[in-house]
C-alpha atoms as a PDB file:
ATOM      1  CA  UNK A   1       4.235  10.664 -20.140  1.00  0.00           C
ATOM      2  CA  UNK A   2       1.817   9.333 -22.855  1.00  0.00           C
ATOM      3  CA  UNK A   3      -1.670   7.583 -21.504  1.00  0.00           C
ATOM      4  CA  UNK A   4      -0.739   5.516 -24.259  1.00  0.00           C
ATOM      5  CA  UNK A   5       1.410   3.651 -21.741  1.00  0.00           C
ATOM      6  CA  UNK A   6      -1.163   2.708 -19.319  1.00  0.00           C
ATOM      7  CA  UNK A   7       1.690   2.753 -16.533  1.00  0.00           C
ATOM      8  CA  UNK A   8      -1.250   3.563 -13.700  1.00  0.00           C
ATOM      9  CA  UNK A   9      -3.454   0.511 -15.072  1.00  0.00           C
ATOM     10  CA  UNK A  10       0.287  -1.508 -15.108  1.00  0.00           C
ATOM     11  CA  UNK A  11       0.542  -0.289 -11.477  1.00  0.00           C
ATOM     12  CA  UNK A  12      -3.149  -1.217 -10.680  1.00  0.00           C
ATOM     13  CA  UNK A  13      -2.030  -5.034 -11.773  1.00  0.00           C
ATOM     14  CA  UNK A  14       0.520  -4.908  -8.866  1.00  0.00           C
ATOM     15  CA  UNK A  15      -1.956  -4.915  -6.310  1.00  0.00           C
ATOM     16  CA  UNK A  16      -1.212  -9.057  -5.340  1.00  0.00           C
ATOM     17  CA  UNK A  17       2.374  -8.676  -4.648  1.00  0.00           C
ATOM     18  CA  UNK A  18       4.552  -6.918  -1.786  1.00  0.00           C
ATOM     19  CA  UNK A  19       5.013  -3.604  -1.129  1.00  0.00           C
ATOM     20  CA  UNK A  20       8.645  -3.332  -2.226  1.00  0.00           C
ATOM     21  CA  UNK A  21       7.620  -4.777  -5.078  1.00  0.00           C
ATOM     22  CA  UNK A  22       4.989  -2.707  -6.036  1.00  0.00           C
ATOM     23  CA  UNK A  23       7.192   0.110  -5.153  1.00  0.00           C
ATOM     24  CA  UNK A  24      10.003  -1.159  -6.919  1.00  0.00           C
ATOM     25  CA  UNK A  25       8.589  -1.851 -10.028  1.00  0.00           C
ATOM     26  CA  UNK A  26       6.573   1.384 -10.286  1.00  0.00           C
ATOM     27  CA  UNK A  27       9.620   3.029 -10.033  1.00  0.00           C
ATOM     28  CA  UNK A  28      11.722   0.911 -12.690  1.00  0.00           C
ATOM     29  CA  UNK A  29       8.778   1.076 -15.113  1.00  0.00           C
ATOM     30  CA  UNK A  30       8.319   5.196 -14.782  1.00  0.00           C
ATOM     31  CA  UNK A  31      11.930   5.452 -15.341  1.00  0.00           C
ATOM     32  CA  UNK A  32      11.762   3.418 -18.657  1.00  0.00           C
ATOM     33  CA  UNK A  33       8.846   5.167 -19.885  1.00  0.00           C
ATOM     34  CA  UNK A  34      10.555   8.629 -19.671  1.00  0.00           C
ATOM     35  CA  UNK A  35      13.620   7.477 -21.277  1.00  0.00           C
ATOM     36  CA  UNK A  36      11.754   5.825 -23.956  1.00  0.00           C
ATOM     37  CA  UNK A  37       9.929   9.159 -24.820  1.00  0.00           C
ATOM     38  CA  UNK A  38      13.194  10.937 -24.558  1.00  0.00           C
ATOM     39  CA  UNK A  39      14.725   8.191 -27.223  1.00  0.00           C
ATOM     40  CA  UNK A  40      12.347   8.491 -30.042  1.00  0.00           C
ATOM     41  CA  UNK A  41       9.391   5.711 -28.722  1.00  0.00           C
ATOM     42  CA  UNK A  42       6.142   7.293 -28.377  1.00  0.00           C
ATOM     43  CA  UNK A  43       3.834   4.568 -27.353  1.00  0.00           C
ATOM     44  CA  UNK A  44       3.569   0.683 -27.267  1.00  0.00           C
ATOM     45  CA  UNK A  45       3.779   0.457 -30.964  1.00  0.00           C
ATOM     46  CA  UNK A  46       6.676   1.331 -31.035  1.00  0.00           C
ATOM     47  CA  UNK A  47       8.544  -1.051 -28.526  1.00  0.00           C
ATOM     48  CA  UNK A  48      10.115  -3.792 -29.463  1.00  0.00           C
ATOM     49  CA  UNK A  49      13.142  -5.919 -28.415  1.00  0.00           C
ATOM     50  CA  UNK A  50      16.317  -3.743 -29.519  1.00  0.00           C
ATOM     51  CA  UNK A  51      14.472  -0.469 -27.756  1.00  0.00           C
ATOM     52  CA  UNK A  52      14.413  -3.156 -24.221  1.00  0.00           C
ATOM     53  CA  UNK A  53      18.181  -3.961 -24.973  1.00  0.00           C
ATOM     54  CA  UNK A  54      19.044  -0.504 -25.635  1.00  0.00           C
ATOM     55  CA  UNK A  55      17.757   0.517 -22.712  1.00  0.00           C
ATOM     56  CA  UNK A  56      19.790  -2.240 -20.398  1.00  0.00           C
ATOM     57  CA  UNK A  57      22.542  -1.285 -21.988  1.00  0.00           C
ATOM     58  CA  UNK A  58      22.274   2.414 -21.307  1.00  0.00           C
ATOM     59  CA  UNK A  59      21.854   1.601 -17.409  1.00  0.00           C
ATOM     60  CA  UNK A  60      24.552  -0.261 -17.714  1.00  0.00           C
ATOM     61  CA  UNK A  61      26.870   2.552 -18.809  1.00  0.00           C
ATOM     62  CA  UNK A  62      25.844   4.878 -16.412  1.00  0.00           C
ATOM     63  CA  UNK A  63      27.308   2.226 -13.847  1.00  0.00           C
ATOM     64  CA  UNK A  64      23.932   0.982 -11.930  1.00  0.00           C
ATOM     65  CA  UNK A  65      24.720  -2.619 -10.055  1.00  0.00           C
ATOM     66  CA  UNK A  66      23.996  -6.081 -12.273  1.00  0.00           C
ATOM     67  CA  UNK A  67      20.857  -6.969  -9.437  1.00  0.00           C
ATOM     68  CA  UNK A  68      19.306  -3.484 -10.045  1.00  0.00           C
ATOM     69  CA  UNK A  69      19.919  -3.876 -13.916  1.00  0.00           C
ATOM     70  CA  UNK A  70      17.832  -7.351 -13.415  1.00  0.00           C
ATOM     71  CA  UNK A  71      15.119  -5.780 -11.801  1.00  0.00           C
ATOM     72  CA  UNK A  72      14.497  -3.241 -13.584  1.00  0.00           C
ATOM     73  CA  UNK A  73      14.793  -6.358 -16.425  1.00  0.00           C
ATOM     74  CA  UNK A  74      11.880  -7.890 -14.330  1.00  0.00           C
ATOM     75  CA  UNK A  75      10.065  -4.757 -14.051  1.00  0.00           C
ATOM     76  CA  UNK A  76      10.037  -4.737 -17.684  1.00  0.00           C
ATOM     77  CA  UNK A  77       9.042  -8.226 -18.425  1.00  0.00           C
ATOM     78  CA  UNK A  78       6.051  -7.770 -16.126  1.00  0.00           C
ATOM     79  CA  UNK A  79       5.159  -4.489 -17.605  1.00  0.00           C
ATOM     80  CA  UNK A  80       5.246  -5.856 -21.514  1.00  0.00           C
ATOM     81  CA  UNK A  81       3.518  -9.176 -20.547  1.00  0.00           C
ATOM     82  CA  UNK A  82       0.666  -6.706 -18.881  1.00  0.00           C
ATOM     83  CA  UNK A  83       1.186  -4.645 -22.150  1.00  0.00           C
ATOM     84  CA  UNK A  84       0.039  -7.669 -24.122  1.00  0.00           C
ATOM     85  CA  UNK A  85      -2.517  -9.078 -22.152  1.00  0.00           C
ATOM     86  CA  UNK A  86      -4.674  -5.672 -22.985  1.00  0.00           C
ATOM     87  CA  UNK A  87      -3.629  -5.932 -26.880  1.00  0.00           C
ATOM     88  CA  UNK A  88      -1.276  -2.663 -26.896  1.00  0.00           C
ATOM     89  CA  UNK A  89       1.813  -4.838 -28.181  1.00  0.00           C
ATOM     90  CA  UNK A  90       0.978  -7.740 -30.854  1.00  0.00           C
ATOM     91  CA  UNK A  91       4.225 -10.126 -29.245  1.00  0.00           C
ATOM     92  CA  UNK A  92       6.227 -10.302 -25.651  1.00  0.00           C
ATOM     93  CA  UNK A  93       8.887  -8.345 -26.854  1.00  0.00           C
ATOM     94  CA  UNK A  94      10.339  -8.887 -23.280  1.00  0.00           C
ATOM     95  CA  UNK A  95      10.255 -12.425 -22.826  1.00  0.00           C
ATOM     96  CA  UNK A  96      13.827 -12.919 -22.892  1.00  0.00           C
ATOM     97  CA  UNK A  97      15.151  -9.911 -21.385  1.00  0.00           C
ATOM     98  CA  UNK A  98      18.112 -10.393 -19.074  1.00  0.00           C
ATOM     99  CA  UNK A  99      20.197  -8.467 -17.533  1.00  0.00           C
ATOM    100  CA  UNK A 100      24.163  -8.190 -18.940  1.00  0.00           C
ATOM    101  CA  UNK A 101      26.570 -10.349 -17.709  1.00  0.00           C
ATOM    102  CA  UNK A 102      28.889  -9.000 -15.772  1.00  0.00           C
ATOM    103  CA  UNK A 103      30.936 -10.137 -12.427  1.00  0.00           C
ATOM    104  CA  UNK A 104      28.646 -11.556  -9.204  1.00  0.00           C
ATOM    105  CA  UNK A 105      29.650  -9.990  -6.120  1.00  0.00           C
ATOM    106  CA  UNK A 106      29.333 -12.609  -3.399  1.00  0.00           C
ATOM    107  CA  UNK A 107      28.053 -11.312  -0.077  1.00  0.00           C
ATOM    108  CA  UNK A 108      29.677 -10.461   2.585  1.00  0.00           C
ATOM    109  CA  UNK A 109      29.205 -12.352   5.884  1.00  0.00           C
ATOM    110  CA  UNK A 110      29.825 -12.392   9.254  1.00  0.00           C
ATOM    111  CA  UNK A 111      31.657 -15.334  10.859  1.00  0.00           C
ATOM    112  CA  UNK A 112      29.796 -17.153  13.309  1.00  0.00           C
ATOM    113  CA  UNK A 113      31.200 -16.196  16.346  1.00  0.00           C
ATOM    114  CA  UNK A 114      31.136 -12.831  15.790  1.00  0.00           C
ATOM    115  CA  UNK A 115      27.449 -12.688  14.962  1.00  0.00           C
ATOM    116  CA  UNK A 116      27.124 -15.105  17.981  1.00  0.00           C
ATOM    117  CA  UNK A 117      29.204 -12.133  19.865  1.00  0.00           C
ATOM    118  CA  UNK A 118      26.634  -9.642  18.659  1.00  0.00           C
ATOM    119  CA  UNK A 119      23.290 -11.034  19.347  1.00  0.00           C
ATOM    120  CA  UNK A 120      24.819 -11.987  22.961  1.00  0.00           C
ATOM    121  CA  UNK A 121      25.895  -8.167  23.184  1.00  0.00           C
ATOM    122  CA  UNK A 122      22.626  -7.113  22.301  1.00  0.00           C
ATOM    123  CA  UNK A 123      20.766  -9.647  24.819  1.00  0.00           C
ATOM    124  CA  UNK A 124      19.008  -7.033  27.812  1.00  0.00           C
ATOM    125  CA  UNK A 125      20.843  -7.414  30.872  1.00  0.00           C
ATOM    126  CA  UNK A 126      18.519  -6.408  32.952  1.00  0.00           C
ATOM    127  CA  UNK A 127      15.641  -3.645  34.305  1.00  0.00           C
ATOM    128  CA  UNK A 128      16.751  -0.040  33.686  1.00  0.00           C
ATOM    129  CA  UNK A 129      13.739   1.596  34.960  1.00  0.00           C
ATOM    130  CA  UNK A 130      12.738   2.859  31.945  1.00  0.00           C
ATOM    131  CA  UNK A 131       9.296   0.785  30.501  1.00  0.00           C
ATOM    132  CA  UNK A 132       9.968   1.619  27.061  1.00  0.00           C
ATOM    133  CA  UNK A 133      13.773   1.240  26.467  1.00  0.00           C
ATOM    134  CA  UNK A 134      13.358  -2.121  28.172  1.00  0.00           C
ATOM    135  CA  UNK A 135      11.020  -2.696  25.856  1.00  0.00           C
ATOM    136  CA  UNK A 136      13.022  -1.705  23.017  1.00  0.00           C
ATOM    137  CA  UNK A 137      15.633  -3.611  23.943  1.00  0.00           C
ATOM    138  CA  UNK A 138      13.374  -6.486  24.075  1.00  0.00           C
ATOM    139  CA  UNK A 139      12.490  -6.068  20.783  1.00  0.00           C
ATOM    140  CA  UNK A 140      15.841  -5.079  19.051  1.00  0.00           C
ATOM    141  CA  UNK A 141      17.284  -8.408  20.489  1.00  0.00           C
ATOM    142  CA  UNK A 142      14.072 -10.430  18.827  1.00  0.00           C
ATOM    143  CA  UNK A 143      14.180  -8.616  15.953  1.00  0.00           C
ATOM    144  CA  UNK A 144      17.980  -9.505  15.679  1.00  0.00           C
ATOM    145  CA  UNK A 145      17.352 -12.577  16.377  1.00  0.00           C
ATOM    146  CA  UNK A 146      14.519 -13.710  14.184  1.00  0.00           C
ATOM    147  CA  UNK A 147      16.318 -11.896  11.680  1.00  0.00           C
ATOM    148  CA  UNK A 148      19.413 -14.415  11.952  1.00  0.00           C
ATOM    149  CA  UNK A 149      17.905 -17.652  13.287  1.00  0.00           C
ATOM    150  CA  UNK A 150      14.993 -18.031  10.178  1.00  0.00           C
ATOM    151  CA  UNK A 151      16.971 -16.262   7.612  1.00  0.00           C
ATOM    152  CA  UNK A 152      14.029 -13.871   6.876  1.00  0.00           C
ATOM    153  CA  UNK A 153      14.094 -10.811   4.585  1.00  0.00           C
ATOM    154  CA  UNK A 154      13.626  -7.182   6.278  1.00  0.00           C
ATOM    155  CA  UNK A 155       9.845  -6.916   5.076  1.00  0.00           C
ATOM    156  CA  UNK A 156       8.891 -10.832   5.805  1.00  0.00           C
ATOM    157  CA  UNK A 157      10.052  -9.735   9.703  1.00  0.00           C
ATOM    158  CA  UNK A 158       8.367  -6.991  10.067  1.00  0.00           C
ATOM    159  CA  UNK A 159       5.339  -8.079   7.992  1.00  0.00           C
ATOM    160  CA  UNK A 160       5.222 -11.004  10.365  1.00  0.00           C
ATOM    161  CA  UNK A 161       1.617 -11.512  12.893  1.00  0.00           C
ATOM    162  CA  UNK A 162       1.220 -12.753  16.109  1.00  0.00           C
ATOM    163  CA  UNK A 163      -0.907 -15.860  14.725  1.00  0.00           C
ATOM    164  CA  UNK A 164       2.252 -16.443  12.455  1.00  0.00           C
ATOM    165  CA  UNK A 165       4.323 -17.676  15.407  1.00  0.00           C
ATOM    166  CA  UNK A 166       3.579 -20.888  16.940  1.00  0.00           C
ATOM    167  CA  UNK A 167       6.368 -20.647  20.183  1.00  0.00           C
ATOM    168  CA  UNK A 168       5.177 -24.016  21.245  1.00  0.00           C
ATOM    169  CA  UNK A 169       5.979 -25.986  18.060  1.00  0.00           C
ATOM    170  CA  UNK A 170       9.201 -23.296  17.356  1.00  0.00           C
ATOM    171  CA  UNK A 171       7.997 -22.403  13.882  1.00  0.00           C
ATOM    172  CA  UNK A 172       7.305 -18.930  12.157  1.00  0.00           C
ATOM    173  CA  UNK A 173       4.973 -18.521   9.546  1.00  0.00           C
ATOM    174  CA  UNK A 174       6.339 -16.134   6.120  1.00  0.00           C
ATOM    175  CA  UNK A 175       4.949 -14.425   3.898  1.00  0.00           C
ATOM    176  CA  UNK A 176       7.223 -14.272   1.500  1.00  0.00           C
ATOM    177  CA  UNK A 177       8.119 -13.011  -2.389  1.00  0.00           C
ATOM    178  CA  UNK A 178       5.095 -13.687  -4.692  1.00  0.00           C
ATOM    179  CA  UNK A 179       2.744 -14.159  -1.825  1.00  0.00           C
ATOM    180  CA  UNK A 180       4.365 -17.530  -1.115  1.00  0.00           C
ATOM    181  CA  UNK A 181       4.042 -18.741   2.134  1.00  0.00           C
ATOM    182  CA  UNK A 182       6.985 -21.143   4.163  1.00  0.00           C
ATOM    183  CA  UNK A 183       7.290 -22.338   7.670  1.00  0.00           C
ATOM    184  CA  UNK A 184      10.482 -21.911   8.941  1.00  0.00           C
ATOM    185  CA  UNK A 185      11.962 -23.547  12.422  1.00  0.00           C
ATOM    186  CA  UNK A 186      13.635 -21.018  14.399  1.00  0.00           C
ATOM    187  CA  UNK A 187      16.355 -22.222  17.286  1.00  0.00           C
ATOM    188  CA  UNK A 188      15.742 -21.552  21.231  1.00  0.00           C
ATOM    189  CA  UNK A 189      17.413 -18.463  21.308  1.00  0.00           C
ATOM    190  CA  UNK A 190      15.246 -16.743  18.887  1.00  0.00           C
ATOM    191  CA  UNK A 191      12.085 -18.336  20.158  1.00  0.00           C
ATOM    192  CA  UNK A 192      13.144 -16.796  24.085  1.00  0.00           C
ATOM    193  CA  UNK A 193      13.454 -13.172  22.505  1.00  0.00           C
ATOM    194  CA  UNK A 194      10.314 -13.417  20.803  1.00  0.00           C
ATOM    195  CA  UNK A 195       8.318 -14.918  23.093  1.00  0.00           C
ATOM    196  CA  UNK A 196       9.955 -11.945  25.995  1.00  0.00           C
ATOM    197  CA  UNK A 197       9.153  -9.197  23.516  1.00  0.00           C
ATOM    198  CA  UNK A 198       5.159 -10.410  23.192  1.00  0.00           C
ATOM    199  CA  UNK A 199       5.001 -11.022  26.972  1.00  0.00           C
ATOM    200  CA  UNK A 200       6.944  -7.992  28.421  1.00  0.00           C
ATOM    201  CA  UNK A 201       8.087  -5.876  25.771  1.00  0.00           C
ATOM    202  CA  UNK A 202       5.377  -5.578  23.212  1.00  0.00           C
ATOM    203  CA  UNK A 203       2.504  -4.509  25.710  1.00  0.00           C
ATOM    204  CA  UNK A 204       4.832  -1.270  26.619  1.00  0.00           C
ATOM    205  CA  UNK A 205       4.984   0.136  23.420  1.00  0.00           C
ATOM    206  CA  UNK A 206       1.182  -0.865  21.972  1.00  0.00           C
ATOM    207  CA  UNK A 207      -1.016   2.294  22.209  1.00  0.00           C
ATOM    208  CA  UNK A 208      -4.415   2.721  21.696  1.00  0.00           C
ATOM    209  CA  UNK A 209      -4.517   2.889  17.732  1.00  0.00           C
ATOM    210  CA  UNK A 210      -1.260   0.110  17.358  1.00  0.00           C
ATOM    211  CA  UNK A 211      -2.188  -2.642  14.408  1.00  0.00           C
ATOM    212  CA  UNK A 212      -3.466  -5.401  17.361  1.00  0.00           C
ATOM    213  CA  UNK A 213      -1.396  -8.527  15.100  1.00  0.00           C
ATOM    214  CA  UNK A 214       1.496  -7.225  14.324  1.00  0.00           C
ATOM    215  CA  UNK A 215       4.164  -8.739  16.203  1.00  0.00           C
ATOM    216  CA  UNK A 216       6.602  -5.473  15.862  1.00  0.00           C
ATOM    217  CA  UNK A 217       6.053  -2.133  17.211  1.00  0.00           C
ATOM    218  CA  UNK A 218       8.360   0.853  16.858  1.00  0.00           C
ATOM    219  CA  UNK A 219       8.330   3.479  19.674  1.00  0.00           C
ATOM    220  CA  UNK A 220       5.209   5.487  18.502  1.00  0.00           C
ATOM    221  CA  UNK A 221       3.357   1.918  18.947  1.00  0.00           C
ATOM    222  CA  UNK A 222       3.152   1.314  14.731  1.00  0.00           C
ATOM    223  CA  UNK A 223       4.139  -1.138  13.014  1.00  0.00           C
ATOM    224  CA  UNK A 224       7.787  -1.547  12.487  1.00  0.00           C
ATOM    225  CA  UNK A 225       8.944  -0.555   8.873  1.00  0.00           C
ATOM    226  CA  UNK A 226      12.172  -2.171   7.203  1.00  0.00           C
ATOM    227  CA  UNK A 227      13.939   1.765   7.591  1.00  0.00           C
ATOM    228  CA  UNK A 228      13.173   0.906  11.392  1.00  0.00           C
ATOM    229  CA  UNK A 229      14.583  -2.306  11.184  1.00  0.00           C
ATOM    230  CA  UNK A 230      17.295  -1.598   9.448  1.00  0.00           C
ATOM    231  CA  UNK A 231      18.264   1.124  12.168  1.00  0.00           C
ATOM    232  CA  UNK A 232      18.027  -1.666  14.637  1.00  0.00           C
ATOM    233  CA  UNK A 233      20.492  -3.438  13.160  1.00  0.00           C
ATOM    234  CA  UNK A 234      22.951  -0.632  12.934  1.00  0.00           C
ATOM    235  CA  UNK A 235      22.868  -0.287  16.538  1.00  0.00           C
ATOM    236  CA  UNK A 236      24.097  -3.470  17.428  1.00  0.00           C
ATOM    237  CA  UNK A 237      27.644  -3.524  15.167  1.00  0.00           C
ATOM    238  CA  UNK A 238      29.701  -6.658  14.916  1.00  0.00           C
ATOM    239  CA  UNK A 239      32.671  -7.251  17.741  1.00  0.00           C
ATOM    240  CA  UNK A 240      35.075  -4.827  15.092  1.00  0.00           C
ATOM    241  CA  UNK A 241      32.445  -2.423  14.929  1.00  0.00           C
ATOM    242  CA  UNK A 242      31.190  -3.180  11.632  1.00  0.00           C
ATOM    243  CA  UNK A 243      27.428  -2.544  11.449  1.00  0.00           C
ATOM    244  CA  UNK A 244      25.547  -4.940   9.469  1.00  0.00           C
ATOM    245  CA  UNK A 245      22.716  -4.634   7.110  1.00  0.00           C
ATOM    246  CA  UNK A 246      19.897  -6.606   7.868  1.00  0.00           C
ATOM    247  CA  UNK A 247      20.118  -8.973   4.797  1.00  0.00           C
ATOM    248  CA  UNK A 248      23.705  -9.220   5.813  1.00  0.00           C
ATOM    249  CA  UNK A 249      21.953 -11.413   8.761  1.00  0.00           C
ATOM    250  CA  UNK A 250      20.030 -13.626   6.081  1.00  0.00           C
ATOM    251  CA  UNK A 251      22.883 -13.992   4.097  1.00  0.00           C
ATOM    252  CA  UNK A 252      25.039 -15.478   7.531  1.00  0.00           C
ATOM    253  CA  UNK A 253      21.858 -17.893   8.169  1.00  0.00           C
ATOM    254  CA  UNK A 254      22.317 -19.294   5.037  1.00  0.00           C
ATOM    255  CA  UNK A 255      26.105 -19.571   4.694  1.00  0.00           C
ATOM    256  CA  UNK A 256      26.185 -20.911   8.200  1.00  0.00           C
ATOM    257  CA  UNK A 257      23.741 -24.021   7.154  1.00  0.00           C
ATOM    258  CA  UNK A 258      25.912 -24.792   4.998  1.00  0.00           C
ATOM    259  CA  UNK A 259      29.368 -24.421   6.714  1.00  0.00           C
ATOM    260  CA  UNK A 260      27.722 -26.759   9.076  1.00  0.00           C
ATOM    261  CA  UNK A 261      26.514 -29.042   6.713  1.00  0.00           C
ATOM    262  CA  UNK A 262      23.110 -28.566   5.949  1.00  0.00           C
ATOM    263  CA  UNK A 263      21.966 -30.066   2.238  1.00  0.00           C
ATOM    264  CA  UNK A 264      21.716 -26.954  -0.473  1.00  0.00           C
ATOM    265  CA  UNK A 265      18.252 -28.281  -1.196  1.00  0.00           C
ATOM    266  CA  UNK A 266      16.834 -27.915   2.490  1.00  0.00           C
ATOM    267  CA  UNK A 267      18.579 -24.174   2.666  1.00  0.00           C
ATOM    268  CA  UNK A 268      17.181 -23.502  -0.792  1.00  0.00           C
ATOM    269  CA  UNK A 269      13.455 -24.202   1.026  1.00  0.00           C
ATOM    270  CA  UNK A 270      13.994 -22.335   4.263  1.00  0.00           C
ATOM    271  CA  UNK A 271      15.230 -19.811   2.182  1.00  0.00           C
ATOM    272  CA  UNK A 272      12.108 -19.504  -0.473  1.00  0.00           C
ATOM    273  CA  UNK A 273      14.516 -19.314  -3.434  1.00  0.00           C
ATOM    274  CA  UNK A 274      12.510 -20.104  -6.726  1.00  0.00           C
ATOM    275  CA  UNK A 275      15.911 -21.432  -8.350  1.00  0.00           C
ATOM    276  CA  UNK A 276      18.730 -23.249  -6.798  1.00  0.00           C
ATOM    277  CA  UNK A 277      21.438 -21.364  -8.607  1.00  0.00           C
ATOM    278  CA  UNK A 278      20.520 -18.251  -5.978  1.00  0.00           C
ATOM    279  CA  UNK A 279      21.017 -20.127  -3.094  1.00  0.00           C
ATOM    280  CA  UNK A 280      24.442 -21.866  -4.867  1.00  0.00           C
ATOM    281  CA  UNK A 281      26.020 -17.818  -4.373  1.00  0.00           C
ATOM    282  CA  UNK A 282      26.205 -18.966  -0.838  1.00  0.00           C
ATOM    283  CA  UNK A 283      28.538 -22.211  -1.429  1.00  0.00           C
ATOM    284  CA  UNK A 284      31.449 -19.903  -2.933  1.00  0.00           C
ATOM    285  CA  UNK A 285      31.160 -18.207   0.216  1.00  0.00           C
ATOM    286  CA  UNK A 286      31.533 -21.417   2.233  1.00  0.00           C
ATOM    287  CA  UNK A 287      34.304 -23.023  -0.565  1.00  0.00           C
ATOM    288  CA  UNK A 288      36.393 -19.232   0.053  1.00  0.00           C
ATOM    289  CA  UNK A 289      36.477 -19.708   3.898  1.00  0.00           C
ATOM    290  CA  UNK A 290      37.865 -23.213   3.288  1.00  0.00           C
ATOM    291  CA  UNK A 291      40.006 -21.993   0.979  1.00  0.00           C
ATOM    292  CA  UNK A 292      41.918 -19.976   3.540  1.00  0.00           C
ATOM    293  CA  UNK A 293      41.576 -22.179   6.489  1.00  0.00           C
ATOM    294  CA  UNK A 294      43.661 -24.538   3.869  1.00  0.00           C
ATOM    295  CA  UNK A 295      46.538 -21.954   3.018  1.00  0.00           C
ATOM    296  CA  UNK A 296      46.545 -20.606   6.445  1.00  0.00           C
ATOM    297  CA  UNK A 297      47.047 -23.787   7.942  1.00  0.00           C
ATOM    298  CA  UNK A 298      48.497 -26.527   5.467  1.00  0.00           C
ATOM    299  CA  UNK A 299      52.139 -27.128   5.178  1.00  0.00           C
ATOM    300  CA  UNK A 300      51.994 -27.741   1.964  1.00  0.00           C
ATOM    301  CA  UNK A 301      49.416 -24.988   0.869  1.00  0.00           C
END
């Protein structure tokens, strides 16, 4: 790949946002770059806007999903916008790159009961003589429970600190996408896991070396990574023995605010969405349910 690029100085820029991010994008914008010198574009003078289309439309042939054909669309915006601040391209070429339309898939979710039915399944019933899987089911059930009852993504819950929760007011403290930080209520169930875990749990599985503010630990006393959240969560399926993925448990949060008649604008907040048409995918979910309540039950449907 060409130093002509300046992908490591593009990566160097990323420093302010989130791992995943950083990650992400390094990723998307490495993967361009290669198929860019592949197609017949050197360097930076040679981008321009039909070489970004090209290139969307290519992904989009060999069949990658519409949200990882818009990130790697972000990716790109970023990485000409950096591109321009240091004078290698004359105009943001990618200012208006979007992804193709195509067909939204809404998310799946849960019901409420059942997810109700799986956080009570997963609640500790009791001592099993063992320190440290009592402590890991102390944790599981806050982590599944945090999860659920503030709507968090899988890196804002385990990115979150001790000093982030306040158990006496019943508020969390996220950092979120873009470094932007919310305070989000969370219900008495969630606060009563997390505040076991810190008391009885957590202390059994902190070792020596263990990050001292980080309110989740996995078995080796580290920090708990979204792979070992996301393992959590498969151990504790639904009622039918689906297992969930943990955004599966952000997506419920949201979808049961609204079922239950909480105002798009508040769930938009709690949920740190930028633009209110991303939390809107979460009102066909509700409208569907209706929907078949209606035929299911109307005489007349």
């Amino acid at each position: 790949m060409s130093v002509a690029w300046q992908a490591e100085g593009f990566v160097a820029s990323l420093r302010h946002t989130s791992p995943h991010t950083r990650a992400a994008y390094t990723a998307d914008v490495t993967q361009f770059l290669r198929w860019a010198e592949r197609g017949g574009c050197p360097d930076p003078s040679a981008l321009d806007r039909r070489v970004l289309r090209r290139y969307l439309a290519y992904l989009d042939t060999r069949g990658f999903a519409r949200a990882s054909i818009a990130r790697k669309a972000a990716a790109l915006r970023a990485y000409v916008r950096y591109l321009r601040r240091h004078g290698l391209v004359t105009d943001d070429v990618g200012r208006s790159l979007r992804a193709p339309k195509g067909p939204s898939r809404l998310p799946r979710v849960p019901r409420s009961a059942d997810a109700v039915a799986m956080l009570d399944a997963a609640s500790p019933t009791g001592s099993s003589g063992e320190p440290v899987a009592d402590a890991v089911a102390l944790r599981d059930q806050a982590v599944l429970e945090v999860l659920y009852g503030a709507g968090l993504r899988v890196g804002e819950c385990c990115g979150l600190r001790i000093a982030d929760c306040d158990l006496r007011r019943g508020l969390v403290t996220v950092l979120g996408k873009g470094a932007k930080v919310r305070r989000v209520p969370i219900g008495e169930p969630a606060l009563a896991a997390l505040g076991a875990w810190l008391e009885r749990g957590r202390p059994a599985l902190a070792a020596p070396d263990s990050p001292p503010d980080v309110v989740f630990l996995n078995r080796r006393g580290r920090a708990l990574t979204p792979r070992d959240a996301r393992r959590v969560v498969e151990r504790h399926p639904l009622p039918d023995g689906r297992s969930l993925h943990p955004h599966a448990l952000r997506h419920a949060y949201a979808t049961h605010l609204l079922e239950g008649g909480a105002d798009l604008r508040a769930v938009q907040e709690l949920l740190c969405h930028s633009d209110l048409a991303t939390t809107q995918i979460y009102t066909h979910v509700t409208r569907d349910r209706l929907r078949a309540v209606y035929e299911a039950t109307h005489p007349r449907a």
